[in-house]
N, C-alpha and C. Protein backbone atom coordinates (compact mmCIF):
# COMPACT_ATOMS: atom_id res chain seq x y z
N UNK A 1 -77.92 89.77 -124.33
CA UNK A 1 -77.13 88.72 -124.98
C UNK A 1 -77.60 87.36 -124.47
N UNK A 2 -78.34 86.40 -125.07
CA UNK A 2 -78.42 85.17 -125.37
C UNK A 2 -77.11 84.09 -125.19
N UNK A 3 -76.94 83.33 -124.26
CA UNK A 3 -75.60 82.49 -124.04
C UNK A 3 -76.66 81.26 -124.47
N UNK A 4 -76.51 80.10 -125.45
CA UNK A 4 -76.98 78.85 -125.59
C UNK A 4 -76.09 77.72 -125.20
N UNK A 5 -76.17 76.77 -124.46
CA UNK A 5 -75.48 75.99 -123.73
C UNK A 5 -75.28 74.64 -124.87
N UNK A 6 -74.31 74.69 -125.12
CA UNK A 6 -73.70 73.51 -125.89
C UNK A 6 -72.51 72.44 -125.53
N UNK A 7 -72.67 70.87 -125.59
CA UNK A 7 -71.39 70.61 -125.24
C UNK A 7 -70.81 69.81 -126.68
N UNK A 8 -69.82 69.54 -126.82
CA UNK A 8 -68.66 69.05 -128.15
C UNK A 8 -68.03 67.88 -127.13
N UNK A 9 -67.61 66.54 -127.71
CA UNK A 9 -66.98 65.60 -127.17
C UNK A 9 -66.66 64.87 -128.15
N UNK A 10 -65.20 64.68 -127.38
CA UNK A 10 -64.05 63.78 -128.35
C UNK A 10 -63.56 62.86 -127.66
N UNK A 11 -64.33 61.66 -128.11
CA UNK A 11 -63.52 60.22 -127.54
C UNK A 11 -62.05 59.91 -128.66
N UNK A 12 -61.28 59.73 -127.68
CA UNK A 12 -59.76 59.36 -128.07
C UNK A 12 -59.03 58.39 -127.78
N UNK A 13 -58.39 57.34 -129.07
CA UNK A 13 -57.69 56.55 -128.40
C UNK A 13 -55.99 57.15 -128.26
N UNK A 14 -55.75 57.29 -126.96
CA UNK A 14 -54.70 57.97 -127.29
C UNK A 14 -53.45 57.14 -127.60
N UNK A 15 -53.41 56.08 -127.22
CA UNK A 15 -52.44 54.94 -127.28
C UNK A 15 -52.42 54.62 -129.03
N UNK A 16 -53.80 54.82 -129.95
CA UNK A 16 -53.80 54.68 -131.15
C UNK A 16 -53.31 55.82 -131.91
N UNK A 17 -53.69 57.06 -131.03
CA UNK A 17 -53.43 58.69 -131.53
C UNK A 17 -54.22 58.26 -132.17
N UNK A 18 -55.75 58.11 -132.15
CA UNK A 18 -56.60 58.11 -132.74
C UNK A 18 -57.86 59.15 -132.19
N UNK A 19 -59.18 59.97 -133.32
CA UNK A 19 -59.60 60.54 -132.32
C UNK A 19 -61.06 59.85 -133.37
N UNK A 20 -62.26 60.32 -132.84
CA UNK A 20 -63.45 59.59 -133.44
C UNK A 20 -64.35 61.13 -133.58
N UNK A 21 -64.65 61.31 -134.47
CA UNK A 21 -65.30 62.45 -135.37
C UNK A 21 -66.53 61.47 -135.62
N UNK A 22 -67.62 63.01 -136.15
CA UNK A 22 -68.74 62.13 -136.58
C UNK A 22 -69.12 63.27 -137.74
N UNK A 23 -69.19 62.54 -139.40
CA UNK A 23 -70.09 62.98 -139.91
C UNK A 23 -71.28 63.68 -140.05
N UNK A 24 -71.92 64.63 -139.83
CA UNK A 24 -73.27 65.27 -139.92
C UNK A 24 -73.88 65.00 -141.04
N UNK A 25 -75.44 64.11 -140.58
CA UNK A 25 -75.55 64.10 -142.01
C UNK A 25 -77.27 64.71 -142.29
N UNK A 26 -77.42 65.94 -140.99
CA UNK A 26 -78.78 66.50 -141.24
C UNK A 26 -78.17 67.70 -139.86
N UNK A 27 -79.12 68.76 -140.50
CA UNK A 27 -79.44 69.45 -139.74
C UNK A 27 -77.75 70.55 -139.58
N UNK A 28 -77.60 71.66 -138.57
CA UNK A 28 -76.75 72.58 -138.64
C UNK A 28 -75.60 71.90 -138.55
N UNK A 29 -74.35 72.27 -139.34
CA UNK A 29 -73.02 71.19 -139.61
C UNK A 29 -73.33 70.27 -140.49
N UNK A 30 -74.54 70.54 -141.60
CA UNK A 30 -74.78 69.12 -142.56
C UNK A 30 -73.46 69.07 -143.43
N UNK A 31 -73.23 68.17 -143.40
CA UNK A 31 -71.49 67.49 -144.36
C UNK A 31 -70.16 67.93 -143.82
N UNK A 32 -70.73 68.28 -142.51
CA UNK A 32 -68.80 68.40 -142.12
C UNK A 32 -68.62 67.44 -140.74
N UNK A 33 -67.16 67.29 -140.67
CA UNK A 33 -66.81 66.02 -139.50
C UNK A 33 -66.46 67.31 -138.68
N UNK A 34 -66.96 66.69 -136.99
CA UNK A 34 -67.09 67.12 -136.03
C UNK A 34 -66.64 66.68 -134.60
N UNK A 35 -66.92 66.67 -134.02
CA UNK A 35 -66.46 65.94 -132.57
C UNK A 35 -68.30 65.82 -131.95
N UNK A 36 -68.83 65.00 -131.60
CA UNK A 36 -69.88 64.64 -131.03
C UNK A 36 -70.63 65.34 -129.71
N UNK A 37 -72.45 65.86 -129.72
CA UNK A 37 -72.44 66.65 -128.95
C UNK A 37 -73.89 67.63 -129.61
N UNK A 38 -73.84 68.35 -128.76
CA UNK A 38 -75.15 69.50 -128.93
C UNK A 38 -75.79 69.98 -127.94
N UNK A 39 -77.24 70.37 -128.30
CA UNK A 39 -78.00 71.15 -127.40
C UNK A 39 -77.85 70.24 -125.42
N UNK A 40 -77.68 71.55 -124.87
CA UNK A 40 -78.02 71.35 -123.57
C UNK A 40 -78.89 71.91 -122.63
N UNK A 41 -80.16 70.86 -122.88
CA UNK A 41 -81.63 71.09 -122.42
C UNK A 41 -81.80 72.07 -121.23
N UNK A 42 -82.61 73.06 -121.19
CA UNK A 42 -82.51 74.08 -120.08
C UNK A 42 -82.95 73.30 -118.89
N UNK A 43 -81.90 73.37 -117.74
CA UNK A 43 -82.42 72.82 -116.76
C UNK A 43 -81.23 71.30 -116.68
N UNK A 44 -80.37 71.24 -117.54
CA UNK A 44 -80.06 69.70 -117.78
C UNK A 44 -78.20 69.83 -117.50
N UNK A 45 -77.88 69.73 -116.42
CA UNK A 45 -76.43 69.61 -116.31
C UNK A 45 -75.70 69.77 -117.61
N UNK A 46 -74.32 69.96 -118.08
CA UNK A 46 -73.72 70.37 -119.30
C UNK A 46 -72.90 68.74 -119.42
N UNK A 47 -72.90 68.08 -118.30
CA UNK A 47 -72.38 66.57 -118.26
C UNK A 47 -73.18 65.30 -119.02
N UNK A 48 -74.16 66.14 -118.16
CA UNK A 48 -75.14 64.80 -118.52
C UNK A 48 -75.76 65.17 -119.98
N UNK A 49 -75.92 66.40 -120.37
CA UNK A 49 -76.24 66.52 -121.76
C UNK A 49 -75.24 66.53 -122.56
N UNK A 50 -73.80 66.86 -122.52
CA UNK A 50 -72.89 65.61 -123.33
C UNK A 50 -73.00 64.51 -123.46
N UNK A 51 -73.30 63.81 -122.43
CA UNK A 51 -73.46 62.34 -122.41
C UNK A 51 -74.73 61.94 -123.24
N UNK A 52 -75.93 62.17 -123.13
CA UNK A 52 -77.01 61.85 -123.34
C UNK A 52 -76.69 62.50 -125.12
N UNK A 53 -76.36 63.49 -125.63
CA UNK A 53 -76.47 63.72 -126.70
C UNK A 53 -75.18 62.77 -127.43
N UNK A 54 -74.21 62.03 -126.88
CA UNK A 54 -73.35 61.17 -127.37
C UNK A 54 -73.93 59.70 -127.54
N UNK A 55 -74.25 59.54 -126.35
CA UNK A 55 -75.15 58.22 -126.62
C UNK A 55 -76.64 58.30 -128.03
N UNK A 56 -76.74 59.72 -128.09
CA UNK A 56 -77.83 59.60 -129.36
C UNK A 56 -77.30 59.29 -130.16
N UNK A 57 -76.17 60.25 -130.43
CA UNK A 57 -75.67 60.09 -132.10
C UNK A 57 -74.93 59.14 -132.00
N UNK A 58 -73.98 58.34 -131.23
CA UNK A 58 -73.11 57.73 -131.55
C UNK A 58 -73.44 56.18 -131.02
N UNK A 59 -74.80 56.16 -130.13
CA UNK A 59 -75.07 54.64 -129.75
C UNK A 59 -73.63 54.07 -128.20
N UNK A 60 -73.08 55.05 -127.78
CA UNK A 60 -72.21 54.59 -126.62
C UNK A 60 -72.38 55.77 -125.27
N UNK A 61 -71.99 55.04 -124.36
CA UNK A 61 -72.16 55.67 -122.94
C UNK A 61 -70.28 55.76 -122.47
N UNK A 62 -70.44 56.82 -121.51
CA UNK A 62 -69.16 57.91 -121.89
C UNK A 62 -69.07 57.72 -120.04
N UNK A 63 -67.36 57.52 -120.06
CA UNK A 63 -66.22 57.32 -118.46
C UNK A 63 -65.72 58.54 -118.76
N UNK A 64 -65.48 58.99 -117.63
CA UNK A 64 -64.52 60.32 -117.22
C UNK A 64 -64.50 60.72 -118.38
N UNK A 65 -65.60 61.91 -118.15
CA UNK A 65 -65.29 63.07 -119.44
C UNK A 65 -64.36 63.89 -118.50
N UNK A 66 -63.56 64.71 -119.39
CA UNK A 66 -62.56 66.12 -118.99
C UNK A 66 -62.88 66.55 -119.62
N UNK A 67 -62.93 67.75 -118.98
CA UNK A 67 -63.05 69.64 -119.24
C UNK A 67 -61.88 69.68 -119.87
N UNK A 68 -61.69 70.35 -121.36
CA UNK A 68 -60.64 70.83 -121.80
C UNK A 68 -60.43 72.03 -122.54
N UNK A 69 -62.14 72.78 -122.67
CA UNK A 69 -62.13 73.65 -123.50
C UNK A 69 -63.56 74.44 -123.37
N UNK A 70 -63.41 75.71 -123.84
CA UNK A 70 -64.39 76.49 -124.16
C UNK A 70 -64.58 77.59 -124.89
N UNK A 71 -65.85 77.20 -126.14
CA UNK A 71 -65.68 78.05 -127.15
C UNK A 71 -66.73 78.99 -127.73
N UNK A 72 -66.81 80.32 -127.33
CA UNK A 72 -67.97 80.81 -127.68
C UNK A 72 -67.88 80.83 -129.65
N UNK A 73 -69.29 81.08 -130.10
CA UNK A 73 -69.68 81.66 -131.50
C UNK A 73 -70.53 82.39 -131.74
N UNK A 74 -70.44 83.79 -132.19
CA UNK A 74 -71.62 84.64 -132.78
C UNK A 74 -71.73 84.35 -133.98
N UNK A 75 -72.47 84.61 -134.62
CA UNK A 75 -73.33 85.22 -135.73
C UNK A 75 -73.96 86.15 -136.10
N UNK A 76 -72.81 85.88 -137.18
CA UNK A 76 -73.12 87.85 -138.06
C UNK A 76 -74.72 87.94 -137.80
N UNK A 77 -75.76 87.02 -138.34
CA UNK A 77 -77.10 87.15 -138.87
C UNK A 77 -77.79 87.35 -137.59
N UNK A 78 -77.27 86.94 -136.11
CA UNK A 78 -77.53 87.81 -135.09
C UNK A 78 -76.91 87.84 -133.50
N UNK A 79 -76.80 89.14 -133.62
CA UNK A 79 -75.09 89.25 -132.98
C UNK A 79 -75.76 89.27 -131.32
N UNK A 80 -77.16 89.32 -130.76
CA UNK A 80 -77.66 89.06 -129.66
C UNK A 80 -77.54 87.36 -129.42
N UNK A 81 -77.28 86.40 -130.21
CA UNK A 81 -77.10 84.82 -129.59
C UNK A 81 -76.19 84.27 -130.01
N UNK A 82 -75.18 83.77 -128.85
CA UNK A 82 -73.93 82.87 -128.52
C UNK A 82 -73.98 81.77 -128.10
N UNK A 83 -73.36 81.07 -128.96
CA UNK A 83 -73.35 79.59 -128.57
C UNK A 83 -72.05 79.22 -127.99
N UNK A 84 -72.37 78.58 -126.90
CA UNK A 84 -71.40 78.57 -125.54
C UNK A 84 -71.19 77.32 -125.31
N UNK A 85 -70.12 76.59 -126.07
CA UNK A 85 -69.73 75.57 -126.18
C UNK A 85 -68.79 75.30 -124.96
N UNK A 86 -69.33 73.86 -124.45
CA UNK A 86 -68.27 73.02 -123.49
C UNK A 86 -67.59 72.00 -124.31
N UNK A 87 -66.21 72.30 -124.01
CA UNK A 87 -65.92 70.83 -124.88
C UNK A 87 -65.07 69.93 -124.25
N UNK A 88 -65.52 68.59 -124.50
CA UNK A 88 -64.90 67.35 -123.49
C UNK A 88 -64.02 66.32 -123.98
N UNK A 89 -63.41 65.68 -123.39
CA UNK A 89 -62.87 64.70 -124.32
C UNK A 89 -62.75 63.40 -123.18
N UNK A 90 -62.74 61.95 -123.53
CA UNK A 90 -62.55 60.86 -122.91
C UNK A 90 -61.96 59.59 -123.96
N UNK A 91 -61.24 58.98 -122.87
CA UNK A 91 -60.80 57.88 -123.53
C UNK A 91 -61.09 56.60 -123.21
N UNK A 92 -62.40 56.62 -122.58
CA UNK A 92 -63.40 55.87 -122.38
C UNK A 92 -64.96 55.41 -122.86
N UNK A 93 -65.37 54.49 -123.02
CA UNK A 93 -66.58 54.65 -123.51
C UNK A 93 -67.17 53.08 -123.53
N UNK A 94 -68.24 52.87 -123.35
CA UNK A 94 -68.85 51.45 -123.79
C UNK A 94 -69.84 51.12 -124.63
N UNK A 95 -69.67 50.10 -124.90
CA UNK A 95 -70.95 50.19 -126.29
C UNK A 95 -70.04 50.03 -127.39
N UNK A 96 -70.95 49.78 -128.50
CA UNK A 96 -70.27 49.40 -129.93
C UNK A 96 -70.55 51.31 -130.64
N UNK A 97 -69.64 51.51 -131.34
CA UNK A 97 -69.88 52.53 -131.97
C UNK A 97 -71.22 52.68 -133.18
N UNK A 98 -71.35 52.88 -133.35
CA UNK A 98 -72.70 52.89 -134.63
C UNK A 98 -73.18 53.78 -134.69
N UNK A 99 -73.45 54.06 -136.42
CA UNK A 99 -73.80 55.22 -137.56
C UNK A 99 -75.53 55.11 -136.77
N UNK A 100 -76.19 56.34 -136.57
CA UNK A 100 -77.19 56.89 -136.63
C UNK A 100 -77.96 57.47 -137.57
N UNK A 101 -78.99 58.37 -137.79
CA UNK A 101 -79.58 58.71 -138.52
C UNK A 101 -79.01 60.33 -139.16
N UNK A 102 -78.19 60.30 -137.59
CA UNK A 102 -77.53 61.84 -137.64
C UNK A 102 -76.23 61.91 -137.87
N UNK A 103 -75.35 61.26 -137.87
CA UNK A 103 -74.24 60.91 -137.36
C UNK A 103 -73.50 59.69 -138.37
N UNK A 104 -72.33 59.73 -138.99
CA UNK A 104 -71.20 58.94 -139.03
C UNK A 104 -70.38 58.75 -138.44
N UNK A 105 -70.14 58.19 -137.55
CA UNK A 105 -68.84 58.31 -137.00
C UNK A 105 -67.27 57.48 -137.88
N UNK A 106 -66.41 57.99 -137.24
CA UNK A 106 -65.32 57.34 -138.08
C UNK A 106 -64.17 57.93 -137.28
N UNK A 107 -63.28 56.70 -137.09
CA UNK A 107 -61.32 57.12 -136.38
C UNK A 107 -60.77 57.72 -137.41
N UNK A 108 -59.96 58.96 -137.07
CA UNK A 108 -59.10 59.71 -137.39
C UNK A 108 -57.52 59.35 -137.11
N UNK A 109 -57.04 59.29 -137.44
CA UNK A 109 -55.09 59.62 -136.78
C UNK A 109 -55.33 60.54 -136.30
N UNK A 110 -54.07 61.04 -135.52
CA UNK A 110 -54.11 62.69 -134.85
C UNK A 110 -53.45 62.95 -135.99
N UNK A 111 -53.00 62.65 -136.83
CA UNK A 111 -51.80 63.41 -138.32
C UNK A 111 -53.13 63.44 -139.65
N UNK A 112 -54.59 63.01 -139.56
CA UNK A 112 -55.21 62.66 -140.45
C UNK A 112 -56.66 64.19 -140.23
N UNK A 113 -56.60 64.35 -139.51
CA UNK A 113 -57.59 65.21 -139.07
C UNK A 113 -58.03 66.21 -140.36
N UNK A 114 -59.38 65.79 -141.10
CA UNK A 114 -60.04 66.39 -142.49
C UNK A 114 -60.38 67.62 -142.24
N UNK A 115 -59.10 68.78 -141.66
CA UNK A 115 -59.86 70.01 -141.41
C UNK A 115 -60.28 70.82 -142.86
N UNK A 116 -59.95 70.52 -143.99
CA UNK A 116 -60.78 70.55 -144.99
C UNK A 116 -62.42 70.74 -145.10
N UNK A 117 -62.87 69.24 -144.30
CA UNK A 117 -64.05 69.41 -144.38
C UNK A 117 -64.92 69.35 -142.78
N UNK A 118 -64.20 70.27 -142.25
CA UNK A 118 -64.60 70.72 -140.99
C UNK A 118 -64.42 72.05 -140.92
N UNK A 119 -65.45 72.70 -139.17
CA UNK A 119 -66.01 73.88 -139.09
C UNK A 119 -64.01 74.45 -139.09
N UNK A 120 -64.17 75.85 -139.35
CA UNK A 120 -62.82 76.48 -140.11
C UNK A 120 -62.36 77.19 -138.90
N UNK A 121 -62.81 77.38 -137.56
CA UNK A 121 -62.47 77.43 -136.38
C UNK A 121 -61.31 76.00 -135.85
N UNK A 122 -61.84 75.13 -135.88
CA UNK A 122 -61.25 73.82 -135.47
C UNK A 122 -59.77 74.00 -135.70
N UNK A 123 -59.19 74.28 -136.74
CA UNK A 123 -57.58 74.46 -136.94
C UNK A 123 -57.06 75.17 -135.77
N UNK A 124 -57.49 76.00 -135.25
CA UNK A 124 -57.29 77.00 -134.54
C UNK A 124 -56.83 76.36 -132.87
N UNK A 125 -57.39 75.51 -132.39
CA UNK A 125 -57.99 74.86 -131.34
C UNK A 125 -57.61 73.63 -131.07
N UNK A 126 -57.48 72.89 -132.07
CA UNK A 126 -57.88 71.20 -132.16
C UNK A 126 -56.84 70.58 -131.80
N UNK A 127 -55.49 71.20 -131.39
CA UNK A 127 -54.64 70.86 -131.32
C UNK A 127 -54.46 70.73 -129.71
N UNK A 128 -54.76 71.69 -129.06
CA UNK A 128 -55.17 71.56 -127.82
C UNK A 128 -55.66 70.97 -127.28
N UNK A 129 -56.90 70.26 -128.07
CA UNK A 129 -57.70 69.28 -127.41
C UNK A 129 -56.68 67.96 -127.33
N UNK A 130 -56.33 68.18 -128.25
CA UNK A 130 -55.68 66.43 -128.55
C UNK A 130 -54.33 66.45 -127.23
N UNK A 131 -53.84 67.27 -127.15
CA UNK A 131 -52.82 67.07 -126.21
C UNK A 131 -53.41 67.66 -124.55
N UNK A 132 -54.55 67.58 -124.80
CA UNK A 132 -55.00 67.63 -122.89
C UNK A 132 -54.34 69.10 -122.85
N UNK A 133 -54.54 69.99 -123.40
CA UNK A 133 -54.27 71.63 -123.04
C UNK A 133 -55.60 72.67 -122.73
N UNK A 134 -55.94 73.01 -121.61
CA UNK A 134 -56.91 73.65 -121.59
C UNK A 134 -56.83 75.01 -122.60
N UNK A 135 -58.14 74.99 -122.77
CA UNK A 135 -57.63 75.94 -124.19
C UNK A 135 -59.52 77.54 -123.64
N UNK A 136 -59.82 78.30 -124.53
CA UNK A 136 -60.69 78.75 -124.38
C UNK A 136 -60.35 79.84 -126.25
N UNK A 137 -61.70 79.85 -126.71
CA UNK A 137 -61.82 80.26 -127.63
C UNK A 137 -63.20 81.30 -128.37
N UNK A 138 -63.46 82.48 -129.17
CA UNK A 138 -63.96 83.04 -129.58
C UNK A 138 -63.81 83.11 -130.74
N UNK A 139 -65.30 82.79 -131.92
CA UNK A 139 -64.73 83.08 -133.16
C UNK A 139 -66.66 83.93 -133.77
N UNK A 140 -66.46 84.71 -134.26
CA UNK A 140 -67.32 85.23 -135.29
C UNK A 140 -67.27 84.56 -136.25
N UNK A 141 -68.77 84.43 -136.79
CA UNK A 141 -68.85 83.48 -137.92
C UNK A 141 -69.94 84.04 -139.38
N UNK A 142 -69.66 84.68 -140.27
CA UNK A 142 -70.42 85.28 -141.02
C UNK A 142 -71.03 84.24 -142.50
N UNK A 143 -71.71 84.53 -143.15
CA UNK A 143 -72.49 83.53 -144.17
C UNK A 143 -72.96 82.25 -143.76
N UNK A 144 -73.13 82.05 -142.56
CA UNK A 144 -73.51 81.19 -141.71
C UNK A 144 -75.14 81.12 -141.37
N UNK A 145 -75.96 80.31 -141.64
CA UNK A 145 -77.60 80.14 -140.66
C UNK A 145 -77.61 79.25 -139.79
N UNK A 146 -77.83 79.51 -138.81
CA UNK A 146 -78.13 78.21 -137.19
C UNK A 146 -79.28 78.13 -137.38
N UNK A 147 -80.38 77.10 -137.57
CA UNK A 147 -81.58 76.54 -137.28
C UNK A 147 -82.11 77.38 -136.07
């Protein structure tokens, strides 16, 4: 079994109950809103490759991330590799926000959240994140291709 190291991060204003999602607009997750994040380079802390993959897509550098979650995913198409998601959240950050090549970002309400057009796990979970609940999660995912 294959574990792939992934981290997910959600900057929040919580005083706004606001949370900041990002558009996908290439590559695995093309057209759904997400929480910010990805591959974590072998060899590369799960901190610092949150960080470094936030500052790609989203153009900002990231204060006190928290641990709040963890979520594995198989795939039907092959049930030897899991993606082993860390997921973080902060209500810190510097820098101006800005759209990338990969990435939209955009504020949410916590009452606005487009789980419509997000991964169909997220309902499940997302609620946890938002209220600082450590959470841990498993979901199988079928008709699905990962790059």
């Amino acid at each position: 079994m294959i574990r792939r190291l992934y981290s997910l991060v959600f900057i929040r204003d919580t005083q706004k109950r606001k949370v900041l999602l990002g558009f996908k607009k290439r590559g695995f997750g093309k057209f759904k809103w997400n929480g910010l994040g990805g591959k974590v380079h072998p060899g590369e802390p799960i901190l610092d490759g949150a960080k470094r993959e936030v500052k790609e897509e989203a153009c900002v550098e990231l204060d006190n991330l928290r641990y709040v979650g963890y979520l594995e995913f198989q795939f039907e198409y092959d049930m030897n590799d899991i993606m082993a998601t860390h997921v973080f959240c902060t209500d810190n950050y510097s820098g101006e926000i800005s759209e990338t090549e990969e990435i939209r970002p955009q504020w949410f309400g916590y009452d606005e959240i487009p789980f419509d057009k997000m991964w169909k796990d997220d309902k499940f979970w997302f609620h946890y994140m938002l209220s600082d609940k450590l959470f841990k999660g498993f979901f199988y995912l079928n008709r699905i291709k990962r790059p």
